[in-house]
PDB file of N, CA and C in Angstrom:
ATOM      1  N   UNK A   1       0.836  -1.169   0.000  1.00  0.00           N
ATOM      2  CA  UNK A   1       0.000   0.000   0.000  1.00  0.00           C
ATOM      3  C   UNK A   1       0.892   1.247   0.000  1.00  0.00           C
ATOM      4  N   UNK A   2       0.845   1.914  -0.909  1.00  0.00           N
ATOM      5  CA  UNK A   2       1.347   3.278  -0.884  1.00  0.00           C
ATOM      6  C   UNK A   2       0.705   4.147  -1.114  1.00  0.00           C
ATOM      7  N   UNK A   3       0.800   5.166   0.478  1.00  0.00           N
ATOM      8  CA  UNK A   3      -0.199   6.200   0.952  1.00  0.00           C
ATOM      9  C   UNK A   3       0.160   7.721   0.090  1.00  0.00           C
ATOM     10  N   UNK A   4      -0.722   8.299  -0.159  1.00  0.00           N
ATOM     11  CA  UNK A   4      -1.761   9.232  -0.851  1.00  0.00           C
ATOM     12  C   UNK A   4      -1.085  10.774  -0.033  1.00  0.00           C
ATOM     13  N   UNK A   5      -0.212  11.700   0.295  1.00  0.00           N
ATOM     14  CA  UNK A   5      -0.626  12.217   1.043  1.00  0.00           C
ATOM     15  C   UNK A   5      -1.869  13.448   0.727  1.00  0.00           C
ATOM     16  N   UNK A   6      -2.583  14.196   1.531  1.00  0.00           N
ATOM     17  CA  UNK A   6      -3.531  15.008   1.501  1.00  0.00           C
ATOM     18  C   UNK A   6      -3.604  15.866   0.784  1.00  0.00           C
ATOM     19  N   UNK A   7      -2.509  16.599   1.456  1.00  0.00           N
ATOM     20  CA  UNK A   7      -2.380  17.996   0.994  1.00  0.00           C
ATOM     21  C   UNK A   7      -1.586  17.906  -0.123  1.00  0.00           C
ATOM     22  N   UNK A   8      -0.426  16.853  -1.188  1.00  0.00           N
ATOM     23  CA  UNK A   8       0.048  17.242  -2.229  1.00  0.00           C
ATOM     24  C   UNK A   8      -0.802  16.689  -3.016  1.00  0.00           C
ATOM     25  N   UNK A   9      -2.006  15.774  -2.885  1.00  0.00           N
ATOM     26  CA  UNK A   9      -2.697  15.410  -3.414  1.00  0.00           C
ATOM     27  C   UNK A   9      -4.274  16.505  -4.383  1.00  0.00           C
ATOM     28  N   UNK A  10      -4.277  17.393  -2.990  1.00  0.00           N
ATOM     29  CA  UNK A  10      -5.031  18.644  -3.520  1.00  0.00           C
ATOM     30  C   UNK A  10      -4.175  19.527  -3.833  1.00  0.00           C
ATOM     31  N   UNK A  11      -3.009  19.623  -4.125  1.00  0.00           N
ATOM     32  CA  UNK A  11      -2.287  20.670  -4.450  1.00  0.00           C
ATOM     33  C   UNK A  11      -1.852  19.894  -5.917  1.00  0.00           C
ATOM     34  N   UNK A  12      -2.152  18.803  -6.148  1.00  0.00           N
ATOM     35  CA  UNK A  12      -1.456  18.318  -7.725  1.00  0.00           C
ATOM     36  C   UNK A  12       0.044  18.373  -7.849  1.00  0.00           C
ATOM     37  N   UNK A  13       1.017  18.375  -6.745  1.00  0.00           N
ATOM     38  CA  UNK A  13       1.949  18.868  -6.304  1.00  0.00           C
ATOM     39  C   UNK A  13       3.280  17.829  -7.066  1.00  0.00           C
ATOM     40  N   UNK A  14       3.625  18.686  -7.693  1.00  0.00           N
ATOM     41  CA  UNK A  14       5.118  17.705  -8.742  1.00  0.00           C
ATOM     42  C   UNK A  14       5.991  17.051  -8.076  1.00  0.00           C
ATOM     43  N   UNK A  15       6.339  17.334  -6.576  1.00  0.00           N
ATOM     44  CA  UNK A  15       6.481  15.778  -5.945  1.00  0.00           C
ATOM     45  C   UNK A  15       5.477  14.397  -5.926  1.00  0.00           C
ATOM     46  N   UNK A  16       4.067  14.541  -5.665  1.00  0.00           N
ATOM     47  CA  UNK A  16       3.285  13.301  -6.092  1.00  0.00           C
ATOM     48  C   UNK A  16       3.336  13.109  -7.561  1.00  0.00           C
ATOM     49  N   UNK A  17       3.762  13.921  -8.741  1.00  0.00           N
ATOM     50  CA  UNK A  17       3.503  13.182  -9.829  1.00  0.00           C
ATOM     51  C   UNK A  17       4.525  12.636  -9.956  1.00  0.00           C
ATOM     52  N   UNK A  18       6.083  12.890  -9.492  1.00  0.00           N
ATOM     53  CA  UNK A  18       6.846  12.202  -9.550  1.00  0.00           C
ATOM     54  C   UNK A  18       7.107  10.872  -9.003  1.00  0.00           C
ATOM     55  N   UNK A  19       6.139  10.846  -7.838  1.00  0.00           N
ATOM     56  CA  UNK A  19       5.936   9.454  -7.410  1.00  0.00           C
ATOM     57  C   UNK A  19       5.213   8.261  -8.234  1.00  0.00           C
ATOM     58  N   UNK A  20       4.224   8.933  -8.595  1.00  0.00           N
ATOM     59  CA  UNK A  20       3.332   8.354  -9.332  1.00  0.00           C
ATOM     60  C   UNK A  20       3.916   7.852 -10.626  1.00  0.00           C
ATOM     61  N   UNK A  21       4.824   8.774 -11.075  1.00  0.00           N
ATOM     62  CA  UNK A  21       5.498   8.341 -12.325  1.00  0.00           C
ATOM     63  C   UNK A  21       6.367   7.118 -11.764  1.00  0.00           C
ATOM     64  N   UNK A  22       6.780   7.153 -10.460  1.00  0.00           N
ATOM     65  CA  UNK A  22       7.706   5.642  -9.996  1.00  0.00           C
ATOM     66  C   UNK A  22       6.936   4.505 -10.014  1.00  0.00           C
ATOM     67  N   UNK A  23       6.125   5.201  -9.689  1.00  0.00           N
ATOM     68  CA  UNK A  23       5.255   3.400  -9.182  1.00  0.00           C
ATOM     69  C   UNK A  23       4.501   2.962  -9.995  1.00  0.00           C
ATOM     70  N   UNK A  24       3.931   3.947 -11.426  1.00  0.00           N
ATOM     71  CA  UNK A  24       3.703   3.243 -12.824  1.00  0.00           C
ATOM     72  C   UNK A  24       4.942   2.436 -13.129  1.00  0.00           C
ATOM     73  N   UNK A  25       5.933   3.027 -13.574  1.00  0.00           N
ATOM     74  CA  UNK A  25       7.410   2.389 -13.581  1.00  0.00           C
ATOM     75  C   UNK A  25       7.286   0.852 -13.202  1.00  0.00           C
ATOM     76  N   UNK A  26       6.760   0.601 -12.058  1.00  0.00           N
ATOM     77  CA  UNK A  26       6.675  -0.729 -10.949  1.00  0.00           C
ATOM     78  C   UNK A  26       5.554  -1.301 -11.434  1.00  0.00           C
ATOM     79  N   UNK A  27       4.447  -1.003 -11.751  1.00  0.00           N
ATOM     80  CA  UNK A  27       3.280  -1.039 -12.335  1.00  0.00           C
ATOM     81  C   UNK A  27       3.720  -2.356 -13.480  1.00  0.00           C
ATOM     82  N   UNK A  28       4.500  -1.286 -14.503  1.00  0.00           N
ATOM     83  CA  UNK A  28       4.345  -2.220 -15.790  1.00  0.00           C
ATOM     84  C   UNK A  28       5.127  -3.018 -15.514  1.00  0.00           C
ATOM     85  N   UNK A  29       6.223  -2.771 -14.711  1.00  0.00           N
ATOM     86  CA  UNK A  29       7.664  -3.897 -15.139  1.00  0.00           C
ATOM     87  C   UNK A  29       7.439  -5.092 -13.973  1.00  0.00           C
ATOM     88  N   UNK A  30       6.018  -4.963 -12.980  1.00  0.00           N
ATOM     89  CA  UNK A  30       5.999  -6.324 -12.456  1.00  0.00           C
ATOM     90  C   UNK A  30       4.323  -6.460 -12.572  1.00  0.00           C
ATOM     91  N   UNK A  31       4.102  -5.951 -13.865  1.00  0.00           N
ATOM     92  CA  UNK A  31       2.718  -6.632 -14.213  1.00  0.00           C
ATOM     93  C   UNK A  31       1.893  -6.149 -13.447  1.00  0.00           C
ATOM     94  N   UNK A  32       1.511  -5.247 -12.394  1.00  0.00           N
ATOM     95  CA  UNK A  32       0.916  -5.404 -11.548  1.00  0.00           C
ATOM     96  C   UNK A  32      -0.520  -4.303 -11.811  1.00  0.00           C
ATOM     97  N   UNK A  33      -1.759  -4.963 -10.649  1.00  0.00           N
ATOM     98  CA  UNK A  33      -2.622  -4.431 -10.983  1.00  0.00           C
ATOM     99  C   UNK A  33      -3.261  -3.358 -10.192  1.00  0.00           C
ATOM    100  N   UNK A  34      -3.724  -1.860  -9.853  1.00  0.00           N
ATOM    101  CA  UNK A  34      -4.004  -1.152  -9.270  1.00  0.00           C
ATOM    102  C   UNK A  34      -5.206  -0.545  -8.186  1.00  0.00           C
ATOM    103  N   UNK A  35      -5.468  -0.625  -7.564  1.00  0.00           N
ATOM    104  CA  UNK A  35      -6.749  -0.144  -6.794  1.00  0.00           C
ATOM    105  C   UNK A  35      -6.320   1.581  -6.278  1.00  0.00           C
ATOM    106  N   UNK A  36      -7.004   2.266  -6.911  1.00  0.00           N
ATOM    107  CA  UNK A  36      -6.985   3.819  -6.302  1.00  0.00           C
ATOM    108  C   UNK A  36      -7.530   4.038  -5.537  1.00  0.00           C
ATOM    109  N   UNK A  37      -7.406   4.605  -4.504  1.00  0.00           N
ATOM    110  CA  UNK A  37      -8.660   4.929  -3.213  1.00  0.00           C
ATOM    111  C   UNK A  37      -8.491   6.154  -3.219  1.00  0.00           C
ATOM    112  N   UNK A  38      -9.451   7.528  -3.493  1.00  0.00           N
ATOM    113  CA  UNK A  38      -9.404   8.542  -3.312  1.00  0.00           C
ATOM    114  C   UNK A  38     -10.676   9.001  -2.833  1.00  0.00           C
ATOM    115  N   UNK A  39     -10.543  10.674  -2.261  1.00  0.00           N
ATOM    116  CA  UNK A  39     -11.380  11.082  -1.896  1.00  0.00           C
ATOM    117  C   UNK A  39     -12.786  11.207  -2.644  1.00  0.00           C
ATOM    118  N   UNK A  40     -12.443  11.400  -3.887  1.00  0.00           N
ATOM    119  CA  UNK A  40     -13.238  11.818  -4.929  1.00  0.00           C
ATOM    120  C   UNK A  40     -13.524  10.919  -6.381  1.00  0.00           C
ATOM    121  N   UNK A  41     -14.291  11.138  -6.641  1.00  0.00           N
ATOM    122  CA  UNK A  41     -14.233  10.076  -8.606  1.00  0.00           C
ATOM    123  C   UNK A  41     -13.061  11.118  -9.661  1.00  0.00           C
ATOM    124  N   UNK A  42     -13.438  12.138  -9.082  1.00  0.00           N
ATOM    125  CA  UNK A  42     -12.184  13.112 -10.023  1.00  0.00           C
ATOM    126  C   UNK A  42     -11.071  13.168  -9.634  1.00  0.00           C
ATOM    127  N   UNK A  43     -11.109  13.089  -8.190  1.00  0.00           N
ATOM    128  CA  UNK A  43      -9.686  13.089  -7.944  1.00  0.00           C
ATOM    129  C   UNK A  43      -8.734  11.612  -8.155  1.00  0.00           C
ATOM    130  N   UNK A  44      -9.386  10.232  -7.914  1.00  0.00           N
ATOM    131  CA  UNK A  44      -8.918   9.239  -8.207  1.00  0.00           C
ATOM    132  C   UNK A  44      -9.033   9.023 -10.219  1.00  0.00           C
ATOM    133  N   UNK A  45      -9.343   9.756 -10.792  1.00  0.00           N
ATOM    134  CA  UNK A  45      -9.429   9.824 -12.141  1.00  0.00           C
ATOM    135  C   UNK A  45      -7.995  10.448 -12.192  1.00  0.00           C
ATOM    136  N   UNK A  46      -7.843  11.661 -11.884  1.00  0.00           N
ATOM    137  CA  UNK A  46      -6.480  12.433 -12.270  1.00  0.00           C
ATOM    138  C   UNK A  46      -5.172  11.476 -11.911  1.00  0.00           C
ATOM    139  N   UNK A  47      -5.449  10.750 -10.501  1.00  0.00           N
ATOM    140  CA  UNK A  47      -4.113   9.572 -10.155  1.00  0.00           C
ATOM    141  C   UNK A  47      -3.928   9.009 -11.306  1.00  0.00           C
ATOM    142  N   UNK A  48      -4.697   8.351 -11.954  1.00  0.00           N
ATOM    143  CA  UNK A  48      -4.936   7.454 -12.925  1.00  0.00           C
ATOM    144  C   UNK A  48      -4.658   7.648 -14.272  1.00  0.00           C
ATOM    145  N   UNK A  49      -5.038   9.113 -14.281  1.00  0.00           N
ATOM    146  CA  UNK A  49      -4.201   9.593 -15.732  1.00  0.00           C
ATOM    147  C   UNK A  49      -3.075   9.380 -15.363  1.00  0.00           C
ATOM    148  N   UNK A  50      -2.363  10.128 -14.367  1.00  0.00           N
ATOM    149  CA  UNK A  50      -0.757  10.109 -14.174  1.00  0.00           C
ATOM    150  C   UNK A  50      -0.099   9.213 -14.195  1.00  0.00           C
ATOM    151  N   UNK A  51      -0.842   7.659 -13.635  1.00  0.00           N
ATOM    152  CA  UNK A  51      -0.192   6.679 -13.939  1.00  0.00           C
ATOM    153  C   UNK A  51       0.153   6.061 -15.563  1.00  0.00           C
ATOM    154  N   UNK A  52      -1.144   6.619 -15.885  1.00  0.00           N
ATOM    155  CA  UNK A  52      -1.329   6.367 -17.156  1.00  0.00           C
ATOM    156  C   UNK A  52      -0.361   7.029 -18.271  1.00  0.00           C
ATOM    157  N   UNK A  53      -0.060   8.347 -18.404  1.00  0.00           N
ATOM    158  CA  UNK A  53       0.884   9.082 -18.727  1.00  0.00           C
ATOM    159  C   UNK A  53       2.324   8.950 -18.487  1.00  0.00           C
ATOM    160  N   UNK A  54       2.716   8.121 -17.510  1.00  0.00           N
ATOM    161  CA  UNK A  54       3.549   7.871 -16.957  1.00  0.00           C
ATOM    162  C   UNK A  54       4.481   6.233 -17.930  1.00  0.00           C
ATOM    163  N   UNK A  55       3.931   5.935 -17.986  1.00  0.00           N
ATOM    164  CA  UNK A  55       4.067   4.607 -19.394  1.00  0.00           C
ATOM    165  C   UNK A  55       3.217   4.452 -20.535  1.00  0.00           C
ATOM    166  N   UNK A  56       3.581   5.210 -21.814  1.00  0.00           N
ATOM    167  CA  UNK A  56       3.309   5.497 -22.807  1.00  0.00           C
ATOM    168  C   UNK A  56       3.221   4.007 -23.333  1.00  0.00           C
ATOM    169  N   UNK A  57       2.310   3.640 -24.173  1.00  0.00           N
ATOM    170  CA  UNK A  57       2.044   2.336 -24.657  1.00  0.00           C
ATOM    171  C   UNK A  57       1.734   1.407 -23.959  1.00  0.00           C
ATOM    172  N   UNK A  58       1.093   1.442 -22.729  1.00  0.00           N
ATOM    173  CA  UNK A  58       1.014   0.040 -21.520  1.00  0.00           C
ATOM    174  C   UNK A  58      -0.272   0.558 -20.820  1.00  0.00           C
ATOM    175  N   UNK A  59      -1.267  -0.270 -20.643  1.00  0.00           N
ATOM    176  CA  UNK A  59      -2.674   0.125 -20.416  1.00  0.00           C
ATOM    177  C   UNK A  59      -2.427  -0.526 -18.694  1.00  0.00           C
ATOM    178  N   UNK A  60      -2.722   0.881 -17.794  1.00  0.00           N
ATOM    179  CA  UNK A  60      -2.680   0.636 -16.524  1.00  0.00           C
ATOM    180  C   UNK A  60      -3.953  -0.570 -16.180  1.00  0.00           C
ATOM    181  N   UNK A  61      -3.951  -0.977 -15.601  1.00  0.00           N
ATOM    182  CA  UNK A  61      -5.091  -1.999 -15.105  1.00  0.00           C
ATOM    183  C   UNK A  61      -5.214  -1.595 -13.959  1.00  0.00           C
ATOM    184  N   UNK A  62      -6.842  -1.492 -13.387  1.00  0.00           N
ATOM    185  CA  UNK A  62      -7.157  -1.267 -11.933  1.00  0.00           C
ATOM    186  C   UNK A  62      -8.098  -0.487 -12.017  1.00  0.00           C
ATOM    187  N   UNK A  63      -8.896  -0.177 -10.973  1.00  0.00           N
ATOM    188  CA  UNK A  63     -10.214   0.741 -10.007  1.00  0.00           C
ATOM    189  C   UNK A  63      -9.441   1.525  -9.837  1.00  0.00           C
ATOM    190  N   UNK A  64     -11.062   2.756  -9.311  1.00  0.00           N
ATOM    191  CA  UNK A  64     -11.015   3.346  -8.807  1.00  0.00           C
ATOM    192  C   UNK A  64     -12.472   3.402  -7.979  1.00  0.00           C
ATOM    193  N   UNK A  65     -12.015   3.611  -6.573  1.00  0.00           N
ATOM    194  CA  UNK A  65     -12.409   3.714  -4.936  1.00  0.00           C
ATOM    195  C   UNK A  65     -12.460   4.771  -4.297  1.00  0.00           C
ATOM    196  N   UNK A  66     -13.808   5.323  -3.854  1.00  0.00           N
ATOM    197  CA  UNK A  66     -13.697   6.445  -3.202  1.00  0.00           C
ATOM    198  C   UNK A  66     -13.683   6.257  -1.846  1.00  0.00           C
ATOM    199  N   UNK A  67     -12.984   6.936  -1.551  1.00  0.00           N
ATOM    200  CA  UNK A  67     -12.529   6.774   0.588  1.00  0.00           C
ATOM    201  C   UNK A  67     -11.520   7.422   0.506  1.00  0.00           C
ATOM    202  N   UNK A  68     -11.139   7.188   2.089  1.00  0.00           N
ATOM    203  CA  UNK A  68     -10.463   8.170   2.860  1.00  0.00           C
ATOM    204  C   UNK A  68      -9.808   7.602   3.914  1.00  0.00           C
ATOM    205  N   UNK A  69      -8.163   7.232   4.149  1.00  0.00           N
ATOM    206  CA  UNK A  69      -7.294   7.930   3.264  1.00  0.00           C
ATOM    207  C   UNK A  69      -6.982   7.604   1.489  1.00  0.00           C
ATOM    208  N   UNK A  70      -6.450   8.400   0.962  1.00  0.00           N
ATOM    209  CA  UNK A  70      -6.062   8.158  -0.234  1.00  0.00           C
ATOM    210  C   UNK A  70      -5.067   7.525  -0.024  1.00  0.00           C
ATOM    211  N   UNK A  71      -4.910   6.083  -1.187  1.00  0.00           N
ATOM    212  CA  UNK A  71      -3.921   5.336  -1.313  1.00  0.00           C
ATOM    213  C   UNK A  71      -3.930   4.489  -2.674  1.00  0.00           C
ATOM    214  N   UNK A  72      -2.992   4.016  -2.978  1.00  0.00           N
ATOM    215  CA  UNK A  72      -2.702   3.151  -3.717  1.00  0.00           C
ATOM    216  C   UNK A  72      -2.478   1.856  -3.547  1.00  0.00           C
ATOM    217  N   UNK A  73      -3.276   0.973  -3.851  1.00  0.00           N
ATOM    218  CA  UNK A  73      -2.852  -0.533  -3.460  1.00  0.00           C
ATOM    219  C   UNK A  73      -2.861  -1.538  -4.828  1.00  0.00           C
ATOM    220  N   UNK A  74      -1.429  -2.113  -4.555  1.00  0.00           N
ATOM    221  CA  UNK A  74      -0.779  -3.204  -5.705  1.00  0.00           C
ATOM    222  C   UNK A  74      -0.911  -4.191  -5.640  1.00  0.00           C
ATOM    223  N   UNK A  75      -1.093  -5.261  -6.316  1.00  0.00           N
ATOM    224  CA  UNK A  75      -2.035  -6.139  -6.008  1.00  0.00           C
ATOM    225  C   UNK A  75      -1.433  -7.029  -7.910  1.00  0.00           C
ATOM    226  N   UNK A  76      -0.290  -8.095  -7.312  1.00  0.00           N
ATOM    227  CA  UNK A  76      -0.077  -8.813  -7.968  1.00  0.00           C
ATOM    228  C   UNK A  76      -0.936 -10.250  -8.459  1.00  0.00           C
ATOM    229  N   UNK A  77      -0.659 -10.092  -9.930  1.00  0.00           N
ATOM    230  CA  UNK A  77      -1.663 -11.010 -10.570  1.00  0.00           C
ATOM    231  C   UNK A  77      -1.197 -12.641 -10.178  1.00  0.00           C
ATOM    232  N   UNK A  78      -3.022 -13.627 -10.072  1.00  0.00           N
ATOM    233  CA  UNK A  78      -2.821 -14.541  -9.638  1.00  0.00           C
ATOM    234  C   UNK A  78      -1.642 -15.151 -10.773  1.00  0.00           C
ATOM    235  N   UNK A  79      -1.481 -16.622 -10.294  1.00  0.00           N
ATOM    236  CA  UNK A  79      -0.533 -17.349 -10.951  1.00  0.00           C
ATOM    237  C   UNK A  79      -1.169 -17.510 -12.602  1.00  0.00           C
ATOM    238  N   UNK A  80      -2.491 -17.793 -12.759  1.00  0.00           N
ATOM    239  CA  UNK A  80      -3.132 -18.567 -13.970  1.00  0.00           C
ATOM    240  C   UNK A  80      -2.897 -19.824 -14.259  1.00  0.00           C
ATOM    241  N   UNK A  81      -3.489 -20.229 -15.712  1.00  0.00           N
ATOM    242  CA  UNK A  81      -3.732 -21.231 -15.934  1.00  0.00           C
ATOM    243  C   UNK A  81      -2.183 -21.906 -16.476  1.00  0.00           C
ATOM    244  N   UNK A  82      -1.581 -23.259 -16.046  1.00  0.00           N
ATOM    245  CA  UNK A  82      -0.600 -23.666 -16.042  1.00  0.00           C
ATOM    246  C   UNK A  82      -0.088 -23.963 -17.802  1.00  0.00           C
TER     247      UNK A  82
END
């Protein structure tokens, strides 16, 4: 789980997009799938672009969750079919 903070979160603040740009990074290169938890449907929309923007050609996978706190939770894919 990697937490959301508040205030750079309503501030759109270029330290969280730079995070966000890391953990897309982590996103694609271990497959993984996303749950957004935000305060808002718009505000967990904008996370989501950023992740999205963040790896050009690679379709983020995951929700979006409204609550409180804001966070991000990763959530590696089952094994599948053998």
């Amino acid at each position: 789980m990697i937490g959301l903070p508040a205030g750079e979160l309503a501030a759109r603040s270029a330290g969280l997009v730079e995070q966000l740009q890391r953990v897309a990074g982590r996103i694609r290169s271990e497959q993984l799938r996303v749950i957004i938890v935000a305060r808002s449907d718009a505000e967990g929309r904008w996370v989501y672009q950023q992740l999205r923007e963040a790896v050009p050609g690679y379709r983020v996978r995951g929700d979006i969750k409204v609550g409180n706190p804001a966070k991000l939770i990763l959530i590696k894919p089952s094994g599948g079919a053998p």
